[in-house]
N, C-alpha and C. Protein backbone atom coordinates (compact mmCIF):
# COMPACT_ATOMS: atom_id res chain seq x y z
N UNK A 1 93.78 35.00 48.12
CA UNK A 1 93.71 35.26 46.68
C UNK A 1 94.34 36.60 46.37
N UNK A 2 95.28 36.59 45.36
CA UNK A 2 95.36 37.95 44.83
C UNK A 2 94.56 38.59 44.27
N UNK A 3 94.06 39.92 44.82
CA UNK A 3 93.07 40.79 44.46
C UNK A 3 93.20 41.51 43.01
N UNK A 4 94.22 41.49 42.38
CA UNK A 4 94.53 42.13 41.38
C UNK A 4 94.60 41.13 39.92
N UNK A 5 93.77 39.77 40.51
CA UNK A 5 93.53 38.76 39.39
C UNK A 5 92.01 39.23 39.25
N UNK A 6 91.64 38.71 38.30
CA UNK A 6 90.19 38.99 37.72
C UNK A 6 89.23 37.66 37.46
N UNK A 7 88.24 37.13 37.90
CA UNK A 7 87.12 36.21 38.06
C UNK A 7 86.16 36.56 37.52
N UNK A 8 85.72 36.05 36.17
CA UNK A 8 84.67 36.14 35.15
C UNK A 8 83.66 35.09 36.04
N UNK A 9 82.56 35.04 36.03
CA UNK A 9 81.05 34.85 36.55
C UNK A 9 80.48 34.63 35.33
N UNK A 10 79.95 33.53 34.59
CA UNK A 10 78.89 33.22 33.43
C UNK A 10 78.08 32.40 33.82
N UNK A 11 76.81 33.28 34.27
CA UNK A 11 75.34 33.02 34.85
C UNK A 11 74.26 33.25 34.48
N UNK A 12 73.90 32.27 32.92
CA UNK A 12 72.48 33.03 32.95
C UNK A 12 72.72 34.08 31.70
N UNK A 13 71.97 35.20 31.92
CA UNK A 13 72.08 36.45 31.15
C UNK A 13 72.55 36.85 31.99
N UNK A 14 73.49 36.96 33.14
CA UNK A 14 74.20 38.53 34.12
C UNK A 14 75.30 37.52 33.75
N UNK A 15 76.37 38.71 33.49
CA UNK A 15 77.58 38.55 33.55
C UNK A 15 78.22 39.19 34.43
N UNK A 16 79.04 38.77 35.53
CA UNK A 16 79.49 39.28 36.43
C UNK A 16 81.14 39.48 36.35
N UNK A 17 82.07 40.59 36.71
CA UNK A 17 83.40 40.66 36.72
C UNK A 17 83.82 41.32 37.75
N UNK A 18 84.67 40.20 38.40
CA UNK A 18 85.07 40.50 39.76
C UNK A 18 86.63 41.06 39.38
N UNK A 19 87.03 42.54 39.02
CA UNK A 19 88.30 43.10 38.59
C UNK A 19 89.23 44.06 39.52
N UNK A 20 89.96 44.59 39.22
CA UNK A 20 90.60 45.48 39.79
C UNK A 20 90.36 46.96 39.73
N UNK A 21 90.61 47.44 40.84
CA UNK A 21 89.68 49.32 40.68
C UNK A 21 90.31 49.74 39.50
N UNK A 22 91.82 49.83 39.05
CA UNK A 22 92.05 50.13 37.88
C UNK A 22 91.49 50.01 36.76
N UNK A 23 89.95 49.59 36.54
CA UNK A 23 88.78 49.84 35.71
C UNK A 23 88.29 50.72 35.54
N UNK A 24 88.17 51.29 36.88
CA UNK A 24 87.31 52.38 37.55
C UNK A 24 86.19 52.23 37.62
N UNK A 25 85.50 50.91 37.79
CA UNK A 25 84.43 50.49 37.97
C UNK A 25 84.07 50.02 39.98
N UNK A 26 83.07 50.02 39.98
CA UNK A 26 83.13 48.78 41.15
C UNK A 26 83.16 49.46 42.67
N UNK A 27 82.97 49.44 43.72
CA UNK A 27 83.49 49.47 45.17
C UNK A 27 84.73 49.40 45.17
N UNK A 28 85.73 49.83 45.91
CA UNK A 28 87.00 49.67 46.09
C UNK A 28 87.04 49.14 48.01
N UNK A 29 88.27 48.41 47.56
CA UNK A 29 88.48 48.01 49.32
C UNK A 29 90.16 48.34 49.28
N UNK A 30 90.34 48.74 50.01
CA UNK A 30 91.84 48.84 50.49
C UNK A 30 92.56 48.06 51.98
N UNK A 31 93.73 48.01 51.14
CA UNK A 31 94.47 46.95 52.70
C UNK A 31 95.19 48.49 53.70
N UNK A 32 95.63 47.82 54.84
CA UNK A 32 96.25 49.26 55.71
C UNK A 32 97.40 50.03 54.91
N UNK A 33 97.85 49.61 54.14
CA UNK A 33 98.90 50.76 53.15
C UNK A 33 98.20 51.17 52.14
N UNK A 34 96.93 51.16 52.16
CA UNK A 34 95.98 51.82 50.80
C UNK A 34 96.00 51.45 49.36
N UNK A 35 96.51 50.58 49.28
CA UNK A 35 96.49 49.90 48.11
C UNK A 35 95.54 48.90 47.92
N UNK A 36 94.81 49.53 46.97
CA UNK A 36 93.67 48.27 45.78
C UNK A 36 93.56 46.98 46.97
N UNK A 37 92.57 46.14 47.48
CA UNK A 37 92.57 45.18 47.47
C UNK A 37 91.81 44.07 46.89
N UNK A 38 90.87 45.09 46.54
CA UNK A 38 89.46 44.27 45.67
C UNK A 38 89.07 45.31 45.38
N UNK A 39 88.25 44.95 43.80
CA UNK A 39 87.07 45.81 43.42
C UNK A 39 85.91 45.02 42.63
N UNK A 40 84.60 45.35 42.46
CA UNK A 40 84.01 44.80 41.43
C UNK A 40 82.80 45.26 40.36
N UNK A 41 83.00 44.74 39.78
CA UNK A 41 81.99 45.39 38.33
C UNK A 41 80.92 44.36 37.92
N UNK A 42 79.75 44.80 37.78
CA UNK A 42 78.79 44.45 37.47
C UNK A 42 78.38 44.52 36.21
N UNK A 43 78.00 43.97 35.14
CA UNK A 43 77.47 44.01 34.07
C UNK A 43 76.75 43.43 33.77
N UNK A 44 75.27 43.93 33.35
CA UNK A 44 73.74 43.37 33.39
C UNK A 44 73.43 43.35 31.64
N UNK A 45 72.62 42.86 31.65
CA UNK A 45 72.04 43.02 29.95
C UNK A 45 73.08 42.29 29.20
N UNK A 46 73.53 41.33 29.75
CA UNK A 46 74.56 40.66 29.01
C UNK A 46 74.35 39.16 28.62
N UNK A 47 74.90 38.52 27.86
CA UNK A 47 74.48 36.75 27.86
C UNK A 47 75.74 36.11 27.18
N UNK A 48 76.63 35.29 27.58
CA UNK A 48 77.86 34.69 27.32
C UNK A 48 77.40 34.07 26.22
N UNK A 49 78.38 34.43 25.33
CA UNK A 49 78.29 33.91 23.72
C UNK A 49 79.11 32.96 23.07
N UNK A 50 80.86 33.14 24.03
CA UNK A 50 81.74 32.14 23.39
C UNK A 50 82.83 32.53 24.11
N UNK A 51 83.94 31.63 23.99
CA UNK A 51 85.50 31.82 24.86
C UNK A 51 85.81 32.41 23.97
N UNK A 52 87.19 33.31 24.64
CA UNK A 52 88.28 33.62 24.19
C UNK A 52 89.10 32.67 24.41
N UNK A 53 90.06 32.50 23.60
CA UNK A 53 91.17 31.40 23.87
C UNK A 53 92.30 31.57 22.99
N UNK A 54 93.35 31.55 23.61
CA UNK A 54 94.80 31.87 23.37
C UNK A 54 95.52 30.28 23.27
N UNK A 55 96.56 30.41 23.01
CA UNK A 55 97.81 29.34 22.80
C UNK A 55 96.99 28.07 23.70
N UNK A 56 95.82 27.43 23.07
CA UNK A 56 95.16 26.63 24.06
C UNK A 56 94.65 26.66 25.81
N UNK A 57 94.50 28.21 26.00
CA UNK A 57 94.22 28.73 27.25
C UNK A 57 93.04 29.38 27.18
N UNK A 58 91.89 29.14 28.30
CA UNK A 58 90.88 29.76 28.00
C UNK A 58 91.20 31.26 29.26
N UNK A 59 91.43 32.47 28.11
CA UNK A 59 91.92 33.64 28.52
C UNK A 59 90.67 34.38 29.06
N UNK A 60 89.60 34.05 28.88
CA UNK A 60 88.33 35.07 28.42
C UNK A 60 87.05 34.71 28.33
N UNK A 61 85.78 35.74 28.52
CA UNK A 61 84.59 34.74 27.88
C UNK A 61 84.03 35.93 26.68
N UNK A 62 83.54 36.02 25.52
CA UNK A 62 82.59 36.48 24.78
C UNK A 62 80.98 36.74 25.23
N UNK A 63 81.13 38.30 25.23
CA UNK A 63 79.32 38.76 25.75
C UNK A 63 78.82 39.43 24.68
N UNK A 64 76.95 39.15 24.61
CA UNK A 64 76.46 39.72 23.64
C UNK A 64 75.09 40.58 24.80
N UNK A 65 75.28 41.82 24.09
CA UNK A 65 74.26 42.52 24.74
C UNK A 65 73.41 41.99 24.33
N UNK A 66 72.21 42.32 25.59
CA UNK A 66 70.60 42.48 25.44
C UNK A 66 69.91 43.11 25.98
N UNK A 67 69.17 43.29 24.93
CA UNK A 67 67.64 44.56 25.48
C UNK A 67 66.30 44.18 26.08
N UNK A 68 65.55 44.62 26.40
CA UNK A 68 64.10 44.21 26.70
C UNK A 68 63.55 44.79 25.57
N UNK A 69 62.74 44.31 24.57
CA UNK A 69 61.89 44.37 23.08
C UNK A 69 60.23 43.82 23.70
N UNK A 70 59.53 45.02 23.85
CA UNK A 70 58.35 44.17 23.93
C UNK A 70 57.86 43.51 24.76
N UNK A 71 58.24 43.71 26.51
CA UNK A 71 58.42 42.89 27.57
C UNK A 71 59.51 41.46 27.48
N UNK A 72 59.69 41.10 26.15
CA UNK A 72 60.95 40.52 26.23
C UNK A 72 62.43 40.79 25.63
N UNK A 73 63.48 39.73 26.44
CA UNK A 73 64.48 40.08 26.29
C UNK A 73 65.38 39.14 25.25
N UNK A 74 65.98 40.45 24.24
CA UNK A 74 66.22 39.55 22.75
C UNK A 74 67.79 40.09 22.76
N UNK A 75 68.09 39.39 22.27
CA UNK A 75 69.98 39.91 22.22
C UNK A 75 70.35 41.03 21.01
N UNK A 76 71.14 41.81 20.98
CA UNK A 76 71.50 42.60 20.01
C UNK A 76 72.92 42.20 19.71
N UNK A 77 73.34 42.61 18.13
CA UNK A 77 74.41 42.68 17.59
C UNK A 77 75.64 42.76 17.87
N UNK A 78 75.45 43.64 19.20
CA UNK A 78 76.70 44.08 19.79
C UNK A 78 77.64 43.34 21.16
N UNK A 79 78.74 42.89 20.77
CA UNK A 79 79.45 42.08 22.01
C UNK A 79 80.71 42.97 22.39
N UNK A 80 80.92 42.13 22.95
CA UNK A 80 82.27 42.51 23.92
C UNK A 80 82.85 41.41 25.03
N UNK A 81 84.16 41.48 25.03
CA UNK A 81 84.96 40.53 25.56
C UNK A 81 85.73 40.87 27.11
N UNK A 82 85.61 39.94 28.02
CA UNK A 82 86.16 40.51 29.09
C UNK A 82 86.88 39.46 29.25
N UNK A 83 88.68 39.90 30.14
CA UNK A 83 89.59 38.86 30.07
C UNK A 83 89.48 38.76 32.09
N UNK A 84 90.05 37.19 32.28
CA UNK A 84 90.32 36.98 33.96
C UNK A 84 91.19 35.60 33.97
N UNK A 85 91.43 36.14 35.25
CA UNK A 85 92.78 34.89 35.70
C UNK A 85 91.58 33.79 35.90
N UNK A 86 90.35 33.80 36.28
CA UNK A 86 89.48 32.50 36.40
C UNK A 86 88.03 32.67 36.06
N UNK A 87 87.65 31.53 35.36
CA UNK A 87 86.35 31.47 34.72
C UNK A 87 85.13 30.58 35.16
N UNK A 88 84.32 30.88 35.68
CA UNK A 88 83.22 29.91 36.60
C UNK A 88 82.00 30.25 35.77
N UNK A 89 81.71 28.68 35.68
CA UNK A 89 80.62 28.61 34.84
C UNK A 89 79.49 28.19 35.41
N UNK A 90 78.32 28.43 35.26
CA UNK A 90 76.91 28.20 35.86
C UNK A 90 76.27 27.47 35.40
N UNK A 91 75.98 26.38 35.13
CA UNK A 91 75.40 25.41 34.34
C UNK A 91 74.21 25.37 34.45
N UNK A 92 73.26 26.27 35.26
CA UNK A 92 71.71 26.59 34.90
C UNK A 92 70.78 25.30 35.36
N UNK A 93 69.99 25.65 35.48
CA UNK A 93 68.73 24.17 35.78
C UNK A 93 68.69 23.06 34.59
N UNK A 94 69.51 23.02 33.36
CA UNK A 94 69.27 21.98 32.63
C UNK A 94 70.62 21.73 32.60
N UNK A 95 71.48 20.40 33.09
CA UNK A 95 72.90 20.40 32.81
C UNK A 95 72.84 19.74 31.31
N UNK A 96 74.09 20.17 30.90
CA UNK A 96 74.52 19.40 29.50
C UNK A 96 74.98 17.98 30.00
N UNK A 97 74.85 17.19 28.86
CA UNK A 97 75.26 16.00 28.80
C UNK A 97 76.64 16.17 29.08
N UNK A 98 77.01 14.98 30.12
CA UNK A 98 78.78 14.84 30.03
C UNK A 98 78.54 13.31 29.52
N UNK A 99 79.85 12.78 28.79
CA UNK A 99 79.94 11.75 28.35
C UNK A 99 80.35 10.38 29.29
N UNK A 100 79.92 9.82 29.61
CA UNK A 100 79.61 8.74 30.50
C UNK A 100 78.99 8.68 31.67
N UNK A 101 78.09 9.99 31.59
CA UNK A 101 77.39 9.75 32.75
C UNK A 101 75.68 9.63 32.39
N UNK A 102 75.31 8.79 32.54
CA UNK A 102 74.10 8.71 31.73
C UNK A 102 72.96 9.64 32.31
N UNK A 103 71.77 9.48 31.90
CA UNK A 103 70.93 10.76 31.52
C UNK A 103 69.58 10.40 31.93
N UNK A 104 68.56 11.01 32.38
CA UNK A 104 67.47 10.69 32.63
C UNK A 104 66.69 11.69 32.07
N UNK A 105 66.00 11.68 30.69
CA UNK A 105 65.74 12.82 30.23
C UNK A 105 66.59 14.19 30.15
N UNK A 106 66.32 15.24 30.90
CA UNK A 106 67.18 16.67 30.68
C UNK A 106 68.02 16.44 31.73
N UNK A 107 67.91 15.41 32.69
CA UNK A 107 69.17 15.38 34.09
C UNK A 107 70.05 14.16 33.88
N UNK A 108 70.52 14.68 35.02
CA UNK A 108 71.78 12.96 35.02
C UNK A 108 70.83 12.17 35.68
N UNK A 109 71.37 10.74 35.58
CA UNK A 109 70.43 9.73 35.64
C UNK A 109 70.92 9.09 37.63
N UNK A 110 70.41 10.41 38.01
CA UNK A 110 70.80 9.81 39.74
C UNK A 110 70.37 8.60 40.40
N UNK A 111 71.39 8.03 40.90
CA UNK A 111 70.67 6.63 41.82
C UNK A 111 69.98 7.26 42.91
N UNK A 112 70.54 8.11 43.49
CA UNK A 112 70.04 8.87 45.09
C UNK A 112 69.66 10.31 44.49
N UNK A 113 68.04 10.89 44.42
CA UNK A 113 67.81 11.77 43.86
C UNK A 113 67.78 12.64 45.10
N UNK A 114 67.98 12.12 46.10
CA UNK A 114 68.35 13.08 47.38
C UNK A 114 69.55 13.85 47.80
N UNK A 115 70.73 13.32 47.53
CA UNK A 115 71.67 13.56 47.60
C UNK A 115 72.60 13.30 46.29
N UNK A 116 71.64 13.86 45.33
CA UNK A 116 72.50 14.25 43.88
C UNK A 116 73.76 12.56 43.47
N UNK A 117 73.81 11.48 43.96
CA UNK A 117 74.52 10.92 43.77
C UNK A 117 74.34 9.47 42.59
N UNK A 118 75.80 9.35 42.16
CA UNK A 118 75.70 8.73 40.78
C UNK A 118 76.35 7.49 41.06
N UNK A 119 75.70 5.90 40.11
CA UNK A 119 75.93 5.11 40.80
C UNK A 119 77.82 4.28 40.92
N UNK A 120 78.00 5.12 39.46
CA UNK A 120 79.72 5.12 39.53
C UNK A 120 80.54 6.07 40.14
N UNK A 121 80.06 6.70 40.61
CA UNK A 121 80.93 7.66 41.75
C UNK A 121 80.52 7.92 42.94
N UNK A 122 80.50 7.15 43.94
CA UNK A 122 79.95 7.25 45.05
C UNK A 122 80.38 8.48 46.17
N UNK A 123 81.46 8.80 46.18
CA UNK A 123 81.76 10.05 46.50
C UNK A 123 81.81 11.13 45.90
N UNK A 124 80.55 11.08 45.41
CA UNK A 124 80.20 12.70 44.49
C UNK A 124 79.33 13.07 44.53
N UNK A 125 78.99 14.40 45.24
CA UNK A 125 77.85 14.96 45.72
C UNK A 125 77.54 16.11 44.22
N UNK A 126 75.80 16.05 44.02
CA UNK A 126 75.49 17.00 43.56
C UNK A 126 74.30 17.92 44.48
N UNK A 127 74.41 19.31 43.66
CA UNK A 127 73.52 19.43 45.00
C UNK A 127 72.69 21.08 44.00
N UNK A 128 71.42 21.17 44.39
CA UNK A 128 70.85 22.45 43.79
C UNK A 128 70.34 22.24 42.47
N UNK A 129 70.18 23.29 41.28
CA UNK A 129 69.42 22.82 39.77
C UNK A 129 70.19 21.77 38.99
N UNK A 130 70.87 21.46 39.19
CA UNK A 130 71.48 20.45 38.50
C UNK A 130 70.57 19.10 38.76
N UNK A 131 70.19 18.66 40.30
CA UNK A 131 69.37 17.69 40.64
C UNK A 131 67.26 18.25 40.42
N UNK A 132 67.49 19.00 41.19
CA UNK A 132 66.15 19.76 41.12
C UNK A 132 65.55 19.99 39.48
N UNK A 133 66.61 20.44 38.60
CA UNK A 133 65.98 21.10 37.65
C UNK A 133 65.00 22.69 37.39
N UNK A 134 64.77 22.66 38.60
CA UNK A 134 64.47 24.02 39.04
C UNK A 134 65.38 25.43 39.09
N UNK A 135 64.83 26.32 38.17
CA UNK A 135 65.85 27.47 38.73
C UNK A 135 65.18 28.23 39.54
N UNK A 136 65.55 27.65 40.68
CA UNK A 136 64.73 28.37 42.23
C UNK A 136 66.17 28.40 42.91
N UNK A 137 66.56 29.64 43.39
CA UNK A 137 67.44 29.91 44.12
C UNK A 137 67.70 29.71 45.55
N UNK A 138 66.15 29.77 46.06
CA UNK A 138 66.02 29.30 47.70
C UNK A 138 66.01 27.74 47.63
N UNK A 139 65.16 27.22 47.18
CA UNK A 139 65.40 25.81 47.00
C UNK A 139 66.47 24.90 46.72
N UNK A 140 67.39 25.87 45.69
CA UNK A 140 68.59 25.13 45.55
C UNK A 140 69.61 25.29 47.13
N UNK A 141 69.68 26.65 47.02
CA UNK A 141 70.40 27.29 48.93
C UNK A 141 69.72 25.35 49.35
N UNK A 142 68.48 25.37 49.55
CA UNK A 142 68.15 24.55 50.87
C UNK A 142 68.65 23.16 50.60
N UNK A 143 68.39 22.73 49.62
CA UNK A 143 69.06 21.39 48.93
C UNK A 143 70.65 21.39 49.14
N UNK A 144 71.44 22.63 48.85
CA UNK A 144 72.69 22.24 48.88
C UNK A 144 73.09 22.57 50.68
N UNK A 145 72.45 23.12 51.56
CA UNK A 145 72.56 23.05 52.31
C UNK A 145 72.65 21.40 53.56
N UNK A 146 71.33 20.86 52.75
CA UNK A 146 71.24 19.57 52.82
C UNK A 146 72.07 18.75 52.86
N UNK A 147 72.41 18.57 51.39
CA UNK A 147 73.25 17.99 50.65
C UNK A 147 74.71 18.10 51.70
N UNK A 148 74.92 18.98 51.99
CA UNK A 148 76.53 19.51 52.62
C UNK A 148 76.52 18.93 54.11
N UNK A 149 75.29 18.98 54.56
CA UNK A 149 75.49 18.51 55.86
C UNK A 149 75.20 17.09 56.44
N UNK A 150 74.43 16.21 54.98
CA UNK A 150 74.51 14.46 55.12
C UNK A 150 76.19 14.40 54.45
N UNK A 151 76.91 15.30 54.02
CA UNK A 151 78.44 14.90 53.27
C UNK A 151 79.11 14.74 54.96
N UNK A 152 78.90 16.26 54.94
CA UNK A 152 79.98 15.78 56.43
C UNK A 152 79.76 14.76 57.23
N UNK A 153 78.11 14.45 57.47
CA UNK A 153 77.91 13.20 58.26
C UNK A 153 78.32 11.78 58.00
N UNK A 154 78.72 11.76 56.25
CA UNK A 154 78.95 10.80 55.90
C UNK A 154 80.64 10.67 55.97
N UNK A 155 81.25 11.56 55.96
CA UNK A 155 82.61 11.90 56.35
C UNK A 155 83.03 11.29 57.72
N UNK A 156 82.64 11.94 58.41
CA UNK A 156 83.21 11.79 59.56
C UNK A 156 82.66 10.26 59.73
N UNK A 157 81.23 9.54 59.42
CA UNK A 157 81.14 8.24 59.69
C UNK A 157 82.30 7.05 59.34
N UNK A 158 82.80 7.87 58.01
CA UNK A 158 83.96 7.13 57.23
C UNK A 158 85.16 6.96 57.73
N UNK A 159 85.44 8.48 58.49
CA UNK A 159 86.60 8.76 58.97
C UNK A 159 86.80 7.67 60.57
N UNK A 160 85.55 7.82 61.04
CA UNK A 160 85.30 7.03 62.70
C UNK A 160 85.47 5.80 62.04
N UNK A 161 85.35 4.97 61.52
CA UNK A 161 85.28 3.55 60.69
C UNK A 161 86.84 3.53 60.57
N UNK A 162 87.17 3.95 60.16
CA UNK A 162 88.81 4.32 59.46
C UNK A 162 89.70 4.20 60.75
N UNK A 163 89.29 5.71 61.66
CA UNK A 163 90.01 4.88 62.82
C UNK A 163 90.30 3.86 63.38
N UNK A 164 88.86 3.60 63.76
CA UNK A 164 88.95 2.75 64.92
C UNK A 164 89.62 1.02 64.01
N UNK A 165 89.54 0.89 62.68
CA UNK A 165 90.48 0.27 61.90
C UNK A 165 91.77 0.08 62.28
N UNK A 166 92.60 1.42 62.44
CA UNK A 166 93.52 1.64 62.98
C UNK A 166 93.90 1.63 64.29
N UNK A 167 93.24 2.14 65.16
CA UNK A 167 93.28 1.40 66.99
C UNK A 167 93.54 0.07 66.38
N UNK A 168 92.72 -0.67 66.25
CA UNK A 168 92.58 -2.31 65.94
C UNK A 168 94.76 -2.95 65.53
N UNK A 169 94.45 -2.06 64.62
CA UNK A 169 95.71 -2.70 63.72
C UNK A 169 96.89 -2.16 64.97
N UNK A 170 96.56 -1.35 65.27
CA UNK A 170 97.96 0.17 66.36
C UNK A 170 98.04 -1.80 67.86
N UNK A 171 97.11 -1.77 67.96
CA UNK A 171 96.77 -2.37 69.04
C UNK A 171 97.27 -3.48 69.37
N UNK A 172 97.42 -4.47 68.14
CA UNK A 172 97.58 -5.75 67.58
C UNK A 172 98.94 -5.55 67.62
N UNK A 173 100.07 -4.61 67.54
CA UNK A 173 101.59 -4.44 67.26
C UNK A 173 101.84 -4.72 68.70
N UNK A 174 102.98 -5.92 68.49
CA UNK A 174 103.67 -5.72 70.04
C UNK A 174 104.47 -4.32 70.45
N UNK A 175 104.65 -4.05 71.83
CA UNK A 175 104.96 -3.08 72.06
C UNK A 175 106.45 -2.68 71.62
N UNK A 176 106.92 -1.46 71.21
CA UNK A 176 108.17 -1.40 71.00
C UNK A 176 109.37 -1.01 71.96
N UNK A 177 110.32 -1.56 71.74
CA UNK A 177 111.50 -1.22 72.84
C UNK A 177 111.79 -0.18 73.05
N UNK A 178 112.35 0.72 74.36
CA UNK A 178 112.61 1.50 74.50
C UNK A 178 113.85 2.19 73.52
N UNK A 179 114.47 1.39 73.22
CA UNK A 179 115.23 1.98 72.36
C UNK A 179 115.05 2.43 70.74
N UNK A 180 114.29 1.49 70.47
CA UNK A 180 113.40 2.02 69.19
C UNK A 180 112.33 3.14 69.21
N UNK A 181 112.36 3.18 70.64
CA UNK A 181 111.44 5.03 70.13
C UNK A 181 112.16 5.60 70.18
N UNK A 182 113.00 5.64 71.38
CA UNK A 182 114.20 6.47 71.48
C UNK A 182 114.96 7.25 69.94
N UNK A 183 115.41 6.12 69.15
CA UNK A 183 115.72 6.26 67.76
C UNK A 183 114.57 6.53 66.91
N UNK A 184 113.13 6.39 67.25
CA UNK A 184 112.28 7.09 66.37
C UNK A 184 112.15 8.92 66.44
N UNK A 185 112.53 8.81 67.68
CA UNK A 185 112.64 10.39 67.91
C UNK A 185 113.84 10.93 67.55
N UNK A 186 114.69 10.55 67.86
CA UNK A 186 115.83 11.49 67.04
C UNK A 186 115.60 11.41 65.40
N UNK A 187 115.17 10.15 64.85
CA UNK A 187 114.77 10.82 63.26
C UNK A 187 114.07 11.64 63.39
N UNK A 188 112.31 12.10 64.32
CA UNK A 188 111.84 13.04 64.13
C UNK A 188 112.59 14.33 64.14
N UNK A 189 113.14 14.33 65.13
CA UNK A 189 113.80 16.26 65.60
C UNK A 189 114.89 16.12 64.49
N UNK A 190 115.48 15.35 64.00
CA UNK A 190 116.16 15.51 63.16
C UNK A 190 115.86 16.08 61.87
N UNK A 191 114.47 15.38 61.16
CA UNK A 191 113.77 15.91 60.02
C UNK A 191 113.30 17.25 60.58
N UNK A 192 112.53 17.57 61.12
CA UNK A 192 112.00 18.71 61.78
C UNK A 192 113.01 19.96 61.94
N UNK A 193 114.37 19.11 62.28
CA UNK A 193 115.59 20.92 62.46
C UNK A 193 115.56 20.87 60.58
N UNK A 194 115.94 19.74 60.05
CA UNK A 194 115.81 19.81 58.33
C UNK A 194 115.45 20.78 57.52
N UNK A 195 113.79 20.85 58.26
CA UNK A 195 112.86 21.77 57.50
C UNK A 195 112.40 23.43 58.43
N UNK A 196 113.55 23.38 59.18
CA UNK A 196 113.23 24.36 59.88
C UNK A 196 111.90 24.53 61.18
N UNK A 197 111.15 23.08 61.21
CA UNK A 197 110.35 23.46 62.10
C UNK A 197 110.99 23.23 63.40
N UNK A 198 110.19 24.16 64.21
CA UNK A 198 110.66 25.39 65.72
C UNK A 198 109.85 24.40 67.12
N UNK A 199 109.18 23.36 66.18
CA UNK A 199 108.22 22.84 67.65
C UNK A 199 107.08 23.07 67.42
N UNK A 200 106.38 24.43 67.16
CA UNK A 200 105.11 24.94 67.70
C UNK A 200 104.74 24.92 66.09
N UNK A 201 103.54 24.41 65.74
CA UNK A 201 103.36 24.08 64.07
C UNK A 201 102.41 25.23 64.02
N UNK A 202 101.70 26.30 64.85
CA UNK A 202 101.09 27.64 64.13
C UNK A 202 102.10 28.39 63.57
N UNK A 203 103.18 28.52 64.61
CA UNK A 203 104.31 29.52 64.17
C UNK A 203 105.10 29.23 62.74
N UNK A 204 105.08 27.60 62.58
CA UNK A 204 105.54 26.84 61.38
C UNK A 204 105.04 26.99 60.51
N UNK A 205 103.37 27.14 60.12
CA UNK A 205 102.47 26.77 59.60
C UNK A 205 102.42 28.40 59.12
N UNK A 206 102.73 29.24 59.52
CA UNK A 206 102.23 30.63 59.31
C UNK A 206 103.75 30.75 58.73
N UNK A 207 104.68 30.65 58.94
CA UNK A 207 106.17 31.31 58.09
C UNK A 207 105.92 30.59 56.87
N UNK A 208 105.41 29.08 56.42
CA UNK A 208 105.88 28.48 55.04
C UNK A 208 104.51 28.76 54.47
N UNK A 209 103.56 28.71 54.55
CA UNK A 209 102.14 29.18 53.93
C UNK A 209 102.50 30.48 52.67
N UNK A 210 102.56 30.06 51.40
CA UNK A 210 103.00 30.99 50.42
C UNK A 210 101.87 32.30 50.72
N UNK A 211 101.74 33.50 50.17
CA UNK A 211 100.76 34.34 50.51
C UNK A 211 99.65 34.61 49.53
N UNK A 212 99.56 33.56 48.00
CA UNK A 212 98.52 33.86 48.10
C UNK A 212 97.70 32.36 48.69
N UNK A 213 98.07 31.47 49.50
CA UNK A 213 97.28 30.76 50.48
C UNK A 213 96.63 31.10 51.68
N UNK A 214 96.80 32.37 51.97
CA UNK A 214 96.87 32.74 53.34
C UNK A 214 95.43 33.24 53.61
């Protein structure tokens, strides 16, 4: 990631902004030539009020302070706007309605209340307050922990199925002539000098990898 993009956080009442030291806010980290690599800013007493939005781009989010009044906490008059290259939103222990996914009271209407799953999307995991309804932070951790590790199990079951599909089908092909691999390989090394690959796909894999993938 480029460090010098900015990641708005809308959670709740904390608003979080992950920016550049050129704020002068935040921890600073530096790379070995000392330049900026991350910084971040914290801003508390806050509660997301509305987007900013440009030429149909959501540039921004809208914050409204708040105070503690009385042991509770009531918003005041005063906002302020913070801009970022990306905006992550927290959707809290009660999700909003999305439109076609039906509803079970304040939640989505899960077939598998174990593994957050819906009965028209079978490969879609939910996982934490969204299913729970709870805003419990350890509980959600343990649920999505859950949740993540029947996915992979269900992955790789899919993936082993998938193979051995393929053995089956690989298996069933009569064998090919020597001369047809022969000619399958010179198309390979041929495409391969094409694109510049060297043989060894770390060394490959590390020259074409743009940098902010890396």
């Amino acid at each position: 990631m480029d460090y010098s993009e900015k990641i708005l956080i809308a959670a709740g009442l904390l608003a979080v902004l992950a920016a550049p030291a050129a704020l002068g806010h935040g921890p600073v980290a530096r790379n070995s030539e000392g330049q900026v690599a991350a910084a971040r800013l914290f801003t508390s007493d806050s509660a997301p009020d509305g987007l900013v939005v440009e030429g149909d781009r959501l540039v921004g989010l809208r914050f409204r302070r708040t105070k503690m009044d009385g042991g509770r906490l009531v918003a005041t008059e005063e906002t302020y706007e913070r801009r970022g290259t990306y905006v992550i939103s927290s959707i809290g222990s009660i999700p909003d309605a999305i439109p076609g996914i039906p509803m079970k009271g304040e939640l989505f209407a899960f077939t598998d209340w174990d593994l957050g799953r819906l009965a028209d999307w079978p490969s879609v995991f939910s996982a934490g307050n969204v299913v729970t309804g709870k805003g419990n932070i350890v509980a959600s951790r343990k649920h999505a922990t859950h949740v993540a590790e029947r996915m992979v199990a269900d992955l790789r079951e899919r993936a082993g199925a998938l193979a051995q599909q393929v053995a089956v089908a690989v298996a069933a092909q009569p064998p090919h002539e020597a001369a047809a691999d022969d000619a399958l390989s010179a198309r390979i090394r041929a495409r391969q000098d094409a694109v510049g690959y060297p043989g060894d796909y770390a060394t490959w894999i590390a020259r074409v990898t743009p940098p902010d993938l890396e």
